[in-house]
PDB file of N, CA and C in Angstrom:
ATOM      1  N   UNK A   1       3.793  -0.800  -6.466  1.00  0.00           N
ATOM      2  CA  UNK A   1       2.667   0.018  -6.843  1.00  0.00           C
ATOM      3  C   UNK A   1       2.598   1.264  -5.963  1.00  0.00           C
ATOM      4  N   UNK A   2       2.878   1.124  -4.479  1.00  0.00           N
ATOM      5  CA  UNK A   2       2.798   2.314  -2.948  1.00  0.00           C
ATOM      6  C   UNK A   2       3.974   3.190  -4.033  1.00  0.00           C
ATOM      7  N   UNK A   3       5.035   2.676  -4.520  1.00  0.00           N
ATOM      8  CA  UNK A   3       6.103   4.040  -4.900  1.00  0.00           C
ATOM      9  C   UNK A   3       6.180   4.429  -6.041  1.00  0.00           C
ATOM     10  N   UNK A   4       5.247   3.847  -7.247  1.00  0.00           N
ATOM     11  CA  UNK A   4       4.960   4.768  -8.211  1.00  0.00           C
ATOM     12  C   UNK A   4       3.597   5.540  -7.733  1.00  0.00           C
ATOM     13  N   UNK A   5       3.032   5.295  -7.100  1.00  0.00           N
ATOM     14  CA  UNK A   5       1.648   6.319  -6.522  1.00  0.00           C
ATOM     15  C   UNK A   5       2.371   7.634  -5.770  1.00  0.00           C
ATOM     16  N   UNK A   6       3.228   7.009  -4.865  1.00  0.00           N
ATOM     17  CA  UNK A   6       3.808   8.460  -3.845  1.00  0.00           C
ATOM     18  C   UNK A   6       4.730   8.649  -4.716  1.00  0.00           C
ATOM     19  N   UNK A   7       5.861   8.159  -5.616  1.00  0.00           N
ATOM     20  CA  UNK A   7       7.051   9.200  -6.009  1.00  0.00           C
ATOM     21  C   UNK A   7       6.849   8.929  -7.386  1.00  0.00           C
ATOM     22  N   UNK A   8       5.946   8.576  -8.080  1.00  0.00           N
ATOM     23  CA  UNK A   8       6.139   8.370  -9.566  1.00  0.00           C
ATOM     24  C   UNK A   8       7.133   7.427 -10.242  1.00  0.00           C
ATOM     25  N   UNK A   9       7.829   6.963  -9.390  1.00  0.00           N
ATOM     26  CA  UNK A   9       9.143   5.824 -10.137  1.00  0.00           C
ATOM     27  C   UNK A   9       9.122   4.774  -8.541  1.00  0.00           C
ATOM     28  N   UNK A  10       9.862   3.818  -9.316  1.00  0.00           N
ATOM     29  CA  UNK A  10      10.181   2.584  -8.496  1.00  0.00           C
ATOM     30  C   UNK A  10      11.464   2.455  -7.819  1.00  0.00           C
ATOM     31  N   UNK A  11      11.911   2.568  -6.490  1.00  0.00           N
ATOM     32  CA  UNK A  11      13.428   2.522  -6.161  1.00  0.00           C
ATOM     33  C   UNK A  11      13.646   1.231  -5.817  1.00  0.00           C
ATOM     34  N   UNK A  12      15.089   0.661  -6.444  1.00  0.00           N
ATOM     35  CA  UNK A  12      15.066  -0.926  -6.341  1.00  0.00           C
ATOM     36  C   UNK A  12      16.475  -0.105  -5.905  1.00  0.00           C
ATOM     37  N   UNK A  13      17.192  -0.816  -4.444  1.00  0.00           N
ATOM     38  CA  UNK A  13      18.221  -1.601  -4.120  1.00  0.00           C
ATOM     39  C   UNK A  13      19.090  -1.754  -5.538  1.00  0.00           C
ATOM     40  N   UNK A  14      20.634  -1.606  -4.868  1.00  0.00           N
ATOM     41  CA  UNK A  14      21.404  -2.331  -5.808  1.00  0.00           C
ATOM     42  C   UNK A  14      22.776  -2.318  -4.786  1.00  0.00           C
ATOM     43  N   UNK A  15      24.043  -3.175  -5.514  1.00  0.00           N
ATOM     44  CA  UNK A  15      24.838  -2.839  -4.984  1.00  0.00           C
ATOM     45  C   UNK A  15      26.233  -2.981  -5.612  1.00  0.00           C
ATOM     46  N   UNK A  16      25.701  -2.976  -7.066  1.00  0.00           N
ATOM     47  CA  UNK A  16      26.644  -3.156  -8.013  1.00  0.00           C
ATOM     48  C   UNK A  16      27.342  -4.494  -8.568  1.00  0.00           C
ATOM     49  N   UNK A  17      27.027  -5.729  -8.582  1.00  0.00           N
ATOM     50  CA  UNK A  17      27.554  -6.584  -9.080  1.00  0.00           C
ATOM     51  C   UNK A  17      27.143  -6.798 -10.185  1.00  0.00           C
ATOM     52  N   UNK A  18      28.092  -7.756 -11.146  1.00  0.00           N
ATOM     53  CA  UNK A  18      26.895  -8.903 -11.902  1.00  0.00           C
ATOM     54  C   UNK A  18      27.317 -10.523 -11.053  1.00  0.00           C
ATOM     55  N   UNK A  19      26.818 -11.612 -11.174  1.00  0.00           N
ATOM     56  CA  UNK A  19      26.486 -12.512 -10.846  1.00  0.00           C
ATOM     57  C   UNK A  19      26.518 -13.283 -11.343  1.00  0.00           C
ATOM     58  N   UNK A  20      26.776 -15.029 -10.958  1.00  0.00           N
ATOM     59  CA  UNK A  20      26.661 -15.975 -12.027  1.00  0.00           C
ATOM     60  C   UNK A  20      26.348 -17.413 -10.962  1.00  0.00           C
ATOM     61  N   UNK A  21      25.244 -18.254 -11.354  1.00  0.00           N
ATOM     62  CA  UNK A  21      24.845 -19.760 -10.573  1.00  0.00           C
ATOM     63  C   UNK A  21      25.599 -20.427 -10.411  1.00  0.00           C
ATOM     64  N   UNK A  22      25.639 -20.788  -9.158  1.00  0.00           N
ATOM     65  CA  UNK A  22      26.953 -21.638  -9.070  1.00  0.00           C
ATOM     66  C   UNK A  22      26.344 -23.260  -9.293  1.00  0.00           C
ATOM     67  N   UNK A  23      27.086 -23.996 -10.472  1.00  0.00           N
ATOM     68  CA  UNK A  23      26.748 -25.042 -10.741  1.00  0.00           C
ATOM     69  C   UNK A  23      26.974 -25.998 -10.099  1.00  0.00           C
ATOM     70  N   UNK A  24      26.632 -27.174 -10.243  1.00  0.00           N
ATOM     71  CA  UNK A  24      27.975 -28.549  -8.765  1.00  0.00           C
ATOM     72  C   UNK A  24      29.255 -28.620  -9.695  1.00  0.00           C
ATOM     73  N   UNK A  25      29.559 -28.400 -11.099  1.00  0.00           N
ATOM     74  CA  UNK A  25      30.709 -27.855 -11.699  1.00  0.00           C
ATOM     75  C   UNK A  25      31.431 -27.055 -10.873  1.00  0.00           C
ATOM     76  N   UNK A  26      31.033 -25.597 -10.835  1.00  0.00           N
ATOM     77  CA  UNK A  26      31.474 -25.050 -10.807  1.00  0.00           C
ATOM     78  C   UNK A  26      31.945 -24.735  -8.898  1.00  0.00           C
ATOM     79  N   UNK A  27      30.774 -25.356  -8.001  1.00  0.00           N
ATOM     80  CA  UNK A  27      30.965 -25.663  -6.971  1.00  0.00           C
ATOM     81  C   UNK A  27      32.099 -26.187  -6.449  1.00  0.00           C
ATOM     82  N   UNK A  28      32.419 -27.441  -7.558  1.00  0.00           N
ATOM     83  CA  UNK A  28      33.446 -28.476  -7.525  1.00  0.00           C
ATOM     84  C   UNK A  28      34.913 -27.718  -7.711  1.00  0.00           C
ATOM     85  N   UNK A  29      34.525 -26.716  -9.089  1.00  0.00           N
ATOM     86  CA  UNK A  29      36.134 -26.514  -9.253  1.00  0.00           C
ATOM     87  C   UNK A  29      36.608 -25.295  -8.437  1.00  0.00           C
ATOM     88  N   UNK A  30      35.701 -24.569  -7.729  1.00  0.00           N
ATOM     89  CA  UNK A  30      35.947 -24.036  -6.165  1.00  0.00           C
ATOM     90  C   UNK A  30      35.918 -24.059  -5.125  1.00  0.00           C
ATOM     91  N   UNK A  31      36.033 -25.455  -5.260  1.00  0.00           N
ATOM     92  CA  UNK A  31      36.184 -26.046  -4.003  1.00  0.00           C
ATOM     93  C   UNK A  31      35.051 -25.488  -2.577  1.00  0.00           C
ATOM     94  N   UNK A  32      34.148 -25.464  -3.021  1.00  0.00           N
ATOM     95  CA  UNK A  32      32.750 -25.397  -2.256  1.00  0.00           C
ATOM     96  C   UNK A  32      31.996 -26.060  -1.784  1.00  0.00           C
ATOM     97  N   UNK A  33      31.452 -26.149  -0.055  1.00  0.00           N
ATOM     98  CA  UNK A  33      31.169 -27.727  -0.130  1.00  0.00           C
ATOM     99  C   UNK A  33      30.207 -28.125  -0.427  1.00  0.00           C
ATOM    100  N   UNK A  34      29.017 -26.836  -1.171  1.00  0.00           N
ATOM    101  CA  UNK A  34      27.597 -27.122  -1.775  1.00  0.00           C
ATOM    102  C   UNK A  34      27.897 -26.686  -2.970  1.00  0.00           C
ATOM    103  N   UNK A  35      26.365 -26.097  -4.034  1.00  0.00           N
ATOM    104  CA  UNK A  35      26.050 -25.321  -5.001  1.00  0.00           C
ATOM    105  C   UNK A  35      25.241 -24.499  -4.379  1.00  0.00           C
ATOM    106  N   UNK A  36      25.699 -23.662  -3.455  1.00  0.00           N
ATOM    107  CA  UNK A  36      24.758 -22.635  -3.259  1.00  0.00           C
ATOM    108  C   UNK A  36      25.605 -21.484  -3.503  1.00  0.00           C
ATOM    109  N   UNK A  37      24.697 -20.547  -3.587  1.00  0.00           N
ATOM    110  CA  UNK A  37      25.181 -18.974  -3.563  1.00  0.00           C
ATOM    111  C   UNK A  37      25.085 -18.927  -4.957  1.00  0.00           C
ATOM    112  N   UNK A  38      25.811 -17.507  -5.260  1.00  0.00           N
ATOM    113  CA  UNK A  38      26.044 -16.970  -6.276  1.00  0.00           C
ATOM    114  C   UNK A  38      27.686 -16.299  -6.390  1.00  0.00           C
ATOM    115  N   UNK A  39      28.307 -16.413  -7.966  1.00  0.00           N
ATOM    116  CA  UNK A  39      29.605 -16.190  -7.867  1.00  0.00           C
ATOM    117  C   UNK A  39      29.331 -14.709  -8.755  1.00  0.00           C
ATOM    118  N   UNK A  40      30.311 -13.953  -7.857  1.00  0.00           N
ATOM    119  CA  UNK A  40      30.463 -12.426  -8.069  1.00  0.00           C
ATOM    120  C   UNK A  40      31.689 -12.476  -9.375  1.00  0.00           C
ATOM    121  N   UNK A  41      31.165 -12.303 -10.638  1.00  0.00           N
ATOM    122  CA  UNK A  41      31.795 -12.029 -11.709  1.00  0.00           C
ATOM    123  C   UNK A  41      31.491 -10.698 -12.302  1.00  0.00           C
ATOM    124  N   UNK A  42      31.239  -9.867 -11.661  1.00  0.00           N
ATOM    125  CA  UNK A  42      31.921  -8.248 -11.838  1.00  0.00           C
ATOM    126  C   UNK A  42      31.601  -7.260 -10.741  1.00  0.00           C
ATOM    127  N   UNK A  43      32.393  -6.550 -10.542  1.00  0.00           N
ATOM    128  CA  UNK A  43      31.734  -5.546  -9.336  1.00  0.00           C
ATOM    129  C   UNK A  43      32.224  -3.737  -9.906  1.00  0.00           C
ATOM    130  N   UNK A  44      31.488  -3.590  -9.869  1.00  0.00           N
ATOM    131  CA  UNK A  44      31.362  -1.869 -10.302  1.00  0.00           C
ATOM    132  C   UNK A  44      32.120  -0.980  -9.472  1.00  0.00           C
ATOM    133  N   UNK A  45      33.140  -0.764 -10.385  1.00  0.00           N
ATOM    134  CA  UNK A  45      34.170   0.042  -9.608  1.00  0.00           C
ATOM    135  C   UNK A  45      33.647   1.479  -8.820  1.00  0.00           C
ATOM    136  N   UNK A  46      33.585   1.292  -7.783  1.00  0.00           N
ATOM    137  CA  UNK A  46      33.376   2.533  -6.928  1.00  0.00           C
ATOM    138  C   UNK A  46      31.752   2.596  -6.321  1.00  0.00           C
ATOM    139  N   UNK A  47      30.847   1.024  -6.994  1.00  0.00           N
ATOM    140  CA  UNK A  47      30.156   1.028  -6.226  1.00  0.00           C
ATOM    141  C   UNK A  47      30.059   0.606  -4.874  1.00  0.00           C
ATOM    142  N   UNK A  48      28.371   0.123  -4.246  1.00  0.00           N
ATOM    143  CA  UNK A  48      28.188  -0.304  -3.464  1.00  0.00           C
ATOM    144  C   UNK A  48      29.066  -1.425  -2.791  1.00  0.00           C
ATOM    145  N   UNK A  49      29.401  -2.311  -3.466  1.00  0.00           N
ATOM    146  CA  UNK A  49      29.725  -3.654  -3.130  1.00  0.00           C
ATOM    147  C   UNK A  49      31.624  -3.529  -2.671  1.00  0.00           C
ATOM    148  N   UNK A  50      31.478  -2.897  -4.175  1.00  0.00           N
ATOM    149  CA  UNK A  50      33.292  -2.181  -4.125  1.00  0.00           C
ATOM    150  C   UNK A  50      33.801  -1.649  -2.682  1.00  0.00           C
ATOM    151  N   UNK A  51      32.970  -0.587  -2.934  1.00  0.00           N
ATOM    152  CA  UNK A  51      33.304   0.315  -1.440  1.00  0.00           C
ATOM    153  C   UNK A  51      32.987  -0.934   0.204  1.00  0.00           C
ATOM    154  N   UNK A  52      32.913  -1.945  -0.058  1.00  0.00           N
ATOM    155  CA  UNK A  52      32.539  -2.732   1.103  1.00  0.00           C
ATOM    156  C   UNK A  52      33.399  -3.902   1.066  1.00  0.00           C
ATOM    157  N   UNK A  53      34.261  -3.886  -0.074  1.00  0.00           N
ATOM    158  CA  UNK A  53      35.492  -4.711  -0.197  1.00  0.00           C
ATOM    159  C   UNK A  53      35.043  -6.402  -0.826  1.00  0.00           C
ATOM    160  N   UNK A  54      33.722  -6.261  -1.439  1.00  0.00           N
ATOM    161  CA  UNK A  54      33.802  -7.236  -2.512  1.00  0.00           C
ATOM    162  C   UNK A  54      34.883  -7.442  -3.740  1.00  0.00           C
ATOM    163  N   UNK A  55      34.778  -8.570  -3.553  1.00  0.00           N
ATOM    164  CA  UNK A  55      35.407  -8.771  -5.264  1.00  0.00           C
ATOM    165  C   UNK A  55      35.161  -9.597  -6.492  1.00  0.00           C
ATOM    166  N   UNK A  56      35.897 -10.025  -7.121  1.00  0.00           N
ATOM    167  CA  UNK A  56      35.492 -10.252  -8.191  1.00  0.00           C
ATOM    168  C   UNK A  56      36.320 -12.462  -8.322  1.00  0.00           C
ATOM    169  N   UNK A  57      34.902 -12.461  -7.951  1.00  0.00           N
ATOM    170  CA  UNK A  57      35.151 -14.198  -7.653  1.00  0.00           C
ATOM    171  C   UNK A  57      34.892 -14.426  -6.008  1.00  0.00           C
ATOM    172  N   UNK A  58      34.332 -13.632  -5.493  1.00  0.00           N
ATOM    173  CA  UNK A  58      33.878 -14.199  -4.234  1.00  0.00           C
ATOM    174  C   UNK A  58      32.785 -14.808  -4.437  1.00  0.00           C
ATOM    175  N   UNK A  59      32.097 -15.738  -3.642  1.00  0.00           N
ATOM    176  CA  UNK A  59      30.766 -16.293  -4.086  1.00  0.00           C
ATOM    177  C   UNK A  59      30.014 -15.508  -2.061  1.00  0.00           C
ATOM    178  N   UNK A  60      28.953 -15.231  -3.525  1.00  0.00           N
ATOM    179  CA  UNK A  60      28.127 -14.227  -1.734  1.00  0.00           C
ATOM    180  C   UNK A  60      26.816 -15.537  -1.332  1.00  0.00           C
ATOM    181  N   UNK A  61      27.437 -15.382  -0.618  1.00  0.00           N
ATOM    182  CA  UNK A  61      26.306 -16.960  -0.367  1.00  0.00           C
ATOM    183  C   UNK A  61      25.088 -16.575   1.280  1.00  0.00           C
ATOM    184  N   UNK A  62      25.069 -14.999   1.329  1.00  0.00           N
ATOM    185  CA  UNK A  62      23.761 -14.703   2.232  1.00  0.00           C
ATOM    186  C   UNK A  62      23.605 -12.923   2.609  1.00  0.00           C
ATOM    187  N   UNK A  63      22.448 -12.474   2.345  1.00  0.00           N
ATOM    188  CA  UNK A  63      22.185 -11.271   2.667  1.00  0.00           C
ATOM    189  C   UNK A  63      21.331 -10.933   3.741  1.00  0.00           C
ATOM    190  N   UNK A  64      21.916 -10.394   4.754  1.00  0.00           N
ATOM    191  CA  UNK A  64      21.144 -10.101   6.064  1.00  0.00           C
ATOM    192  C   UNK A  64      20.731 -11.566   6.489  1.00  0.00           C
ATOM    193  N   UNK A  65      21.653 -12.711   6.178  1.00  0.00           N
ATOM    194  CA  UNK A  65      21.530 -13.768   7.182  1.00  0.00           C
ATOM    195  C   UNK A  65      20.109 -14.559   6.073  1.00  0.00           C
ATOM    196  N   UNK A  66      19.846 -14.248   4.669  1.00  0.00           N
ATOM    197  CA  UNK A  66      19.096 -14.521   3.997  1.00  0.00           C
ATOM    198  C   UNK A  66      19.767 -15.740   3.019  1.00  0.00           C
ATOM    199  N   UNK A  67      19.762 -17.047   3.479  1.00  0.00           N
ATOM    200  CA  UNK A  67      20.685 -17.393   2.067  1.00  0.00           C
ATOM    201  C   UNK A  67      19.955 -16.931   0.645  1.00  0.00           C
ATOM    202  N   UNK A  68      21.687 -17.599  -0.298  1.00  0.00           N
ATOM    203  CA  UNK A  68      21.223 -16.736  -1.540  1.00  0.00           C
ATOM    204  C   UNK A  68      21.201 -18.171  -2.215  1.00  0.00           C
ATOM    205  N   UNK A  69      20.249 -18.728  -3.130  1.00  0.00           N
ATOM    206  CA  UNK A  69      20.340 -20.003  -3.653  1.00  0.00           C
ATOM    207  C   UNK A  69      20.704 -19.610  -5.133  1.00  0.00           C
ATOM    208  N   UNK A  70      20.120 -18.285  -5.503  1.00  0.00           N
ATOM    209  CA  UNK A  70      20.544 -18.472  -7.506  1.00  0.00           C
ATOM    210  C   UNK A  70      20.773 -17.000  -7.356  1.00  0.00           C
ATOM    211  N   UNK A  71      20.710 -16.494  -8.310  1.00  0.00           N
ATOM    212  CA  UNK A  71      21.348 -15.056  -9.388  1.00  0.00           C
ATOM    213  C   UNK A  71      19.261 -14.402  -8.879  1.00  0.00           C
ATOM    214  N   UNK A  72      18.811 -15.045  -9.427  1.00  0.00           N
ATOM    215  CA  UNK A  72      17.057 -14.276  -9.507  1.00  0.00           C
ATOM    216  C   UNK A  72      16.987 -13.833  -8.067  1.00  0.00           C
ATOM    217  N   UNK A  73      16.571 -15.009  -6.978  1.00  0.00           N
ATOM    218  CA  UNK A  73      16.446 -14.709  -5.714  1.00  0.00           C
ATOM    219  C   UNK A  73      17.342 -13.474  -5.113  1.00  0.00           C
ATOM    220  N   UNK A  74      18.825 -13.600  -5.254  1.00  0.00           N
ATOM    221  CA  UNK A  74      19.130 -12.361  -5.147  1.00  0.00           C
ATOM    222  C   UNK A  74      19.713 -11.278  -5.116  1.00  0.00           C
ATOM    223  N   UNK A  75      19.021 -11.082  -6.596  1.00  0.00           N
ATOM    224  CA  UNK A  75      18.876  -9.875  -7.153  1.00  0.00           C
ATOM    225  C   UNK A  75      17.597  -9.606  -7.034  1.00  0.00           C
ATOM    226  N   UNK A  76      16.198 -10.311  -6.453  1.00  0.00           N
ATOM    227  CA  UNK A  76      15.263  -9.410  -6.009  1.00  0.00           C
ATOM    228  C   UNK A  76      15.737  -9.201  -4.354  1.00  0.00           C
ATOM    229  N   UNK A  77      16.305 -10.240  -3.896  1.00  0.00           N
ATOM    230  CA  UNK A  77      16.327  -9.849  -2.557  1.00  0.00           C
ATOM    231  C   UNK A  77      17.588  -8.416  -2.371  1.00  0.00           C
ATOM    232  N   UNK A  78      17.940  -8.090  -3.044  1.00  0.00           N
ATOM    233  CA  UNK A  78      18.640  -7.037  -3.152  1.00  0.00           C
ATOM    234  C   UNK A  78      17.807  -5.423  -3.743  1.00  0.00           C
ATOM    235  N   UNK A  79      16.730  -5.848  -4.398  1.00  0.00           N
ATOM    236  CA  UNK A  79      16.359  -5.114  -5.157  1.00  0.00           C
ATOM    237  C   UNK A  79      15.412  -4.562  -4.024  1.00  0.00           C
ATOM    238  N   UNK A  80      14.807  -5.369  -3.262  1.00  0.00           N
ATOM    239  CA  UNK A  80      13.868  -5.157  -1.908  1.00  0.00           C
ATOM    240  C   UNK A  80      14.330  -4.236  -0.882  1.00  0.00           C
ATOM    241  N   UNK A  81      15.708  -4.276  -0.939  1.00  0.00           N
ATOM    242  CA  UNK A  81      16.459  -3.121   0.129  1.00  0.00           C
ATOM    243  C   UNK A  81      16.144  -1.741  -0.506  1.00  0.00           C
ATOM    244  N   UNK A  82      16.222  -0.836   0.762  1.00  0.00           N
ATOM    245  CA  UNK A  82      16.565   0.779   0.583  1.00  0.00           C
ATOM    246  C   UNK A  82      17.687   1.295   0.448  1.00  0.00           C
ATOM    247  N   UNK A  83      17.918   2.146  -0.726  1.00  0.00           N
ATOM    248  CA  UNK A  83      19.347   2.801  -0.855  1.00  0.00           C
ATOM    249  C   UNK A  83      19.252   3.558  -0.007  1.00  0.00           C
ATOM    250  N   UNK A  84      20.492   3.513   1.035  1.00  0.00           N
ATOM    251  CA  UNK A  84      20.810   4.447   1.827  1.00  0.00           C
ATOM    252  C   UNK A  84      21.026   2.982   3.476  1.00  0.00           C
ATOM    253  N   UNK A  85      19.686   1.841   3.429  1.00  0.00           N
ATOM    254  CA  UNK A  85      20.104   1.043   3.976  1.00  0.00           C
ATOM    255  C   UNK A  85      21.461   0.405   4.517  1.00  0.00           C
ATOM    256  N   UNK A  86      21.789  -0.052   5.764  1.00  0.00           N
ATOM    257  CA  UNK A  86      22.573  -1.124   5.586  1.00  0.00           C
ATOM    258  C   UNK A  86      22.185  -2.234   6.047  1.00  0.00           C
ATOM    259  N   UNK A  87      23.128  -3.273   4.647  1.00  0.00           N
ATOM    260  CA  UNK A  87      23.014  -4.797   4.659  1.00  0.00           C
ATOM    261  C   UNK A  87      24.218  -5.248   5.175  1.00  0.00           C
ATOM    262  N   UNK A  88      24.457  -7.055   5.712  1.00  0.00           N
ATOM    263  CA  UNK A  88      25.088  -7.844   5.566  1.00  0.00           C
ATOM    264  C   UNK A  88      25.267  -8.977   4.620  1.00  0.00           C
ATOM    265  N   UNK A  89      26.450  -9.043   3.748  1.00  0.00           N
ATOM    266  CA  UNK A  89      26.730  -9.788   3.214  1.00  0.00           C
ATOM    267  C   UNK A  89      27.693 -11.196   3.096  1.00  0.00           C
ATOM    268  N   UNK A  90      27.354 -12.260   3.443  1.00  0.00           N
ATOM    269  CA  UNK A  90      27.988 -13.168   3.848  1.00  0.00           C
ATOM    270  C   UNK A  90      28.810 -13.709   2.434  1.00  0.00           C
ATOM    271  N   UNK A  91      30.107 -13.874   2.252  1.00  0.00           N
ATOM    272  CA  UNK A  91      30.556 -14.244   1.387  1.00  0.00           C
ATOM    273  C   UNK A  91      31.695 -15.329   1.706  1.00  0.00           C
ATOM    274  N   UNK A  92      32.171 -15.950   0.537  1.00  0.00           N
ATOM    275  CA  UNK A  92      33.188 -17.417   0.878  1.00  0.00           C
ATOM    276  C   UNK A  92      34.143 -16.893   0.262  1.00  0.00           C
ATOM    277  N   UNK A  93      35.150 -16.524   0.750  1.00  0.00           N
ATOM    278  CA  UNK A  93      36.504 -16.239  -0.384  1.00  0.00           C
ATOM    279  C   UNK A  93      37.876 -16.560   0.255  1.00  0.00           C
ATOM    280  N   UNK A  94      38.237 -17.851  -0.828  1.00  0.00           N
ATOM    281  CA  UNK A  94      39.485 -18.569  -0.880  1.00  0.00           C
ATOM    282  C   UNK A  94      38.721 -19.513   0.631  1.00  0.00           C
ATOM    283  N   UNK A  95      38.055 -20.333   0.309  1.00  0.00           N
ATOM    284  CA  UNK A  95      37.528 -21.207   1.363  1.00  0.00           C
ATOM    285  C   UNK A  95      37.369 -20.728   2.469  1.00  0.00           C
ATOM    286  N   UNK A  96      37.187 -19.396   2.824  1.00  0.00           N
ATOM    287  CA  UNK A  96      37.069 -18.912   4.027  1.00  0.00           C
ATOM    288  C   UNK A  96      35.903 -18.016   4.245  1.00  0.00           C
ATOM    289  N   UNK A  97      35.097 -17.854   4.962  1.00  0.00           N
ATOM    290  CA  UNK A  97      33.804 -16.810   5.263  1.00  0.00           C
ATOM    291  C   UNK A  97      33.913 -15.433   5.548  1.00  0.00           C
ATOM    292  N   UNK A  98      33.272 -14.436   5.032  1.00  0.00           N
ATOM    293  CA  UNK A  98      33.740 -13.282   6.190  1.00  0.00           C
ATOM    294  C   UNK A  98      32.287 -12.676   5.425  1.00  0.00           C
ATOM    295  N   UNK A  99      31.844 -11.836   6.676  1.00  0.00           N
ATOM    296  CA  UNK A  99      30.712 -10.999   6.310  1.00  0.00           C
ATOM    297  C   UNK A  99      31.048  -9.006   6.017  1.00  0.00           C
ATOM    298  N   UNK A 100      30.642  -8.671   4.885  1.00  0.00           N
ATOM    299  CA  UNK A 100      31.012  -7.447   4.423  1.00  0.00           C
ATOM    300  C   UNK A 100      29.752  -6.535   4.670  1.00  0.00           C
ATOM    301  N   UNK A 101      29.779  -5.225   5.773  1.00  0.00           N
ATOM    302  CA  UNK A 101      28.779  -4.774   5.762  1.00  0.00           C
ATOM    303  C   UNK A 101      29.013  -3.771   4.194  1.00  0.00           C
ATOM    304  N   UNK A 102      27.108  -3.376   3.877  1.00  0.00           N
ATOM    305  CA  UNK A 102      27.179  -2.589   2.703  1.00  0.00           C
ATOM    306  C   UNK A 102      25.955  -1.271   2.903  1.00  0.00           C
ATOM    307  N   UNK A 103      26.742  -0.628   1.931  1.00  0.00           N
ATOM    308  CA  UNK A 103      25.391   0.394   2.165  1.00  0.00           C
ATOM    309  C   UNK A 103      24.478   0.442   0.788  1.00  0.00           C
ATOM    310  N   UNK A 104      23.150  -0.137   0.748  1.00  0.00           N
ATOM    311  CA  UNK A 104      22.708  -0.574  -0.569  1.00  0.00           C
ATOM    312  C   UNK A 104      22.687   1.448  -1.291  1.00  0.00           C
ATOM    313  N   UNK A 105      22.991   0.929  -2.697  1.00  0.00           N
ATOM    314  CA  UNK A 105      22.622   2.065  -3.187  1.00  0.00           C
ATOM    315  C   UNK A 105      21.464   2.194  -4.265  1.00  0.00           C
ATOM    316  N   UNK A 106      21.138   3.448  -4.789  1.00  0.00           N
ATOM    317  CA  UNK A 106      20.065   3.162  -5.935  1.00  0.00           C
ATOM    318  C   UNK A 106      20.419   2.759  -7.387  1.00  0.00           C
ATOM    319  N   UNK A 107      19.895   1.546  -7.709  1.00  0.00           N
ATOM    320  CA  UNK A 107      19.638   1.289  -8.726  1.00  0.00           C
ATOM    321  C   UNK A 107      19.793   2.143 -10.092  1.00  0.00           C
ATOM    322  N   UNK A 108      20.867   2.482 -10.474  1.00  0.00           N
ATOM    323  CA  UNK A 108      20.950   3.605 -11.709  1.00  0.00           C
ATOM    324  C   UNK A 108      19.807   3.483 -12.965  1.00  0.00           C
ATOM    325  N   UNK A 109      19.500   4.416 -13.151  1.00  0.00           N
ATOM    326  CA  UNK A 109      18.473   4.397 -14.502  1.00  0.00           C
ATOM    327  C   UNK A 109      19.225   4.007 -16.031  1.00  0.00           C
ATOM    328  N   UNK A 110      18.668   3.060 -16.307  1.00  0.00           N
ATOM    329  CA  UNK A 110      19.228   2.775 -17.497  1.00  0.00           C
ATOM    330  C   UNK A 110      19.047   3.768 -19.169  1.00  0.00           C
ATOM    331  N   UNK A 111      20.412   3.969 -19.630  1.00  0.00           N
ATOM    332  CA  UNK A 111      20.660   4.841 -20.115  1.00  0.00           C
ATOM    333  C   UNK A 111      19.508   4.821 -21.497  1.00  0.00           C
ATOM    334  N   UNK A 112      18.905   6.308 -22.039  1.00  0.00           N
ATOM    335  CA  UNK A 112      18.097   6.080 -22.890  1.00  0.00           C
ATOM    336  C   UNK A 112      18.568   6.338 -24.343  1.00  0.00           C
ATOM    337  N   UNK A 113      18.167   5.635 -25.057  1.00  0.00           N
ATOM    338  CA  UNK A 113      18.467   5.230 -26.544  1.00  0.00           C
ATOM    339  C   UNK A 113      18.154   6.431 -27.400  1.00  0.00           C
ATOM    340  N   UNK A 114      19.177   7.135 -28.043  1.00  0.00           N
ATOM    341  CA  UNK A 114      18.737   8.099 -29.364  1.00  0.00           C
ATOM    342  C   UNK A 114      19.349   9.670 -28.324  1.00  0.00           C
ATOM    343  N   UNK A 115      19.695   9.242 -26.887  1.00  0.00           N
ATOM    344  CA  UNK A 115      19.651  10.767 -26.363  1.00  0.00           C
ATOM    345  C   UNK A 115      21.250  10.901 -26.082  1.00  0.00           C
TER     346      UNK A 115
END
């Protein structure tokens, strides 16, 4: 409500992925030793995430030391950051941990219909 009063629009965090729940399936067939996190099934070439050396099948399983339990949690807890911020992103890839710093960016406006 504070940033449509001072700037007229809302700035949400982003950092370019899409996302997907990691099931105890899907936990299982990646060899994970929970269902937590979230599995990174796309990353936007040349965004945020990109430029910080995500990829595509890492599972990001904590932001700024925040675990991530589903896709909702975070993508608001992402959405809560400032573009221009930097985050830490804790991710599992090929059974191994490594944390990717990022620089959140803004949220692109979604494209309008008829223009």
């Amino acid at each position: 409500m504070e940033q449509i009063i001072e700037k007229g629009t809302v700035t949400r965090g982003w950092i370019g992925v899409g996302v997907q729940d990691i099931t105890t399936e899907l936990a299982e067939s990646l060899k994970l030793p929970a269902a937590g996190g979230v599995l990174i099934t796309q990353v936007e070439r040349g965004g945020p995430a990109d430029k910080a050396g995500v990829k595509l099948g890492d599972v990001l399983l904590a932001v700024n030391d925040r675990p991530v339990a589903d896709t909702t949690g975070m993508l608001n807890m992402i959405a809560a950051l400032q573009p221009g911020q930097q985050a830490r992103l804790k991710v599992m890839r090929n059974q191994s941990e490594s944390e990717f710093p990022v620089t959140i960016g803004r949220r692109p406006q979604p494209a309008r219909k008829g223009k």
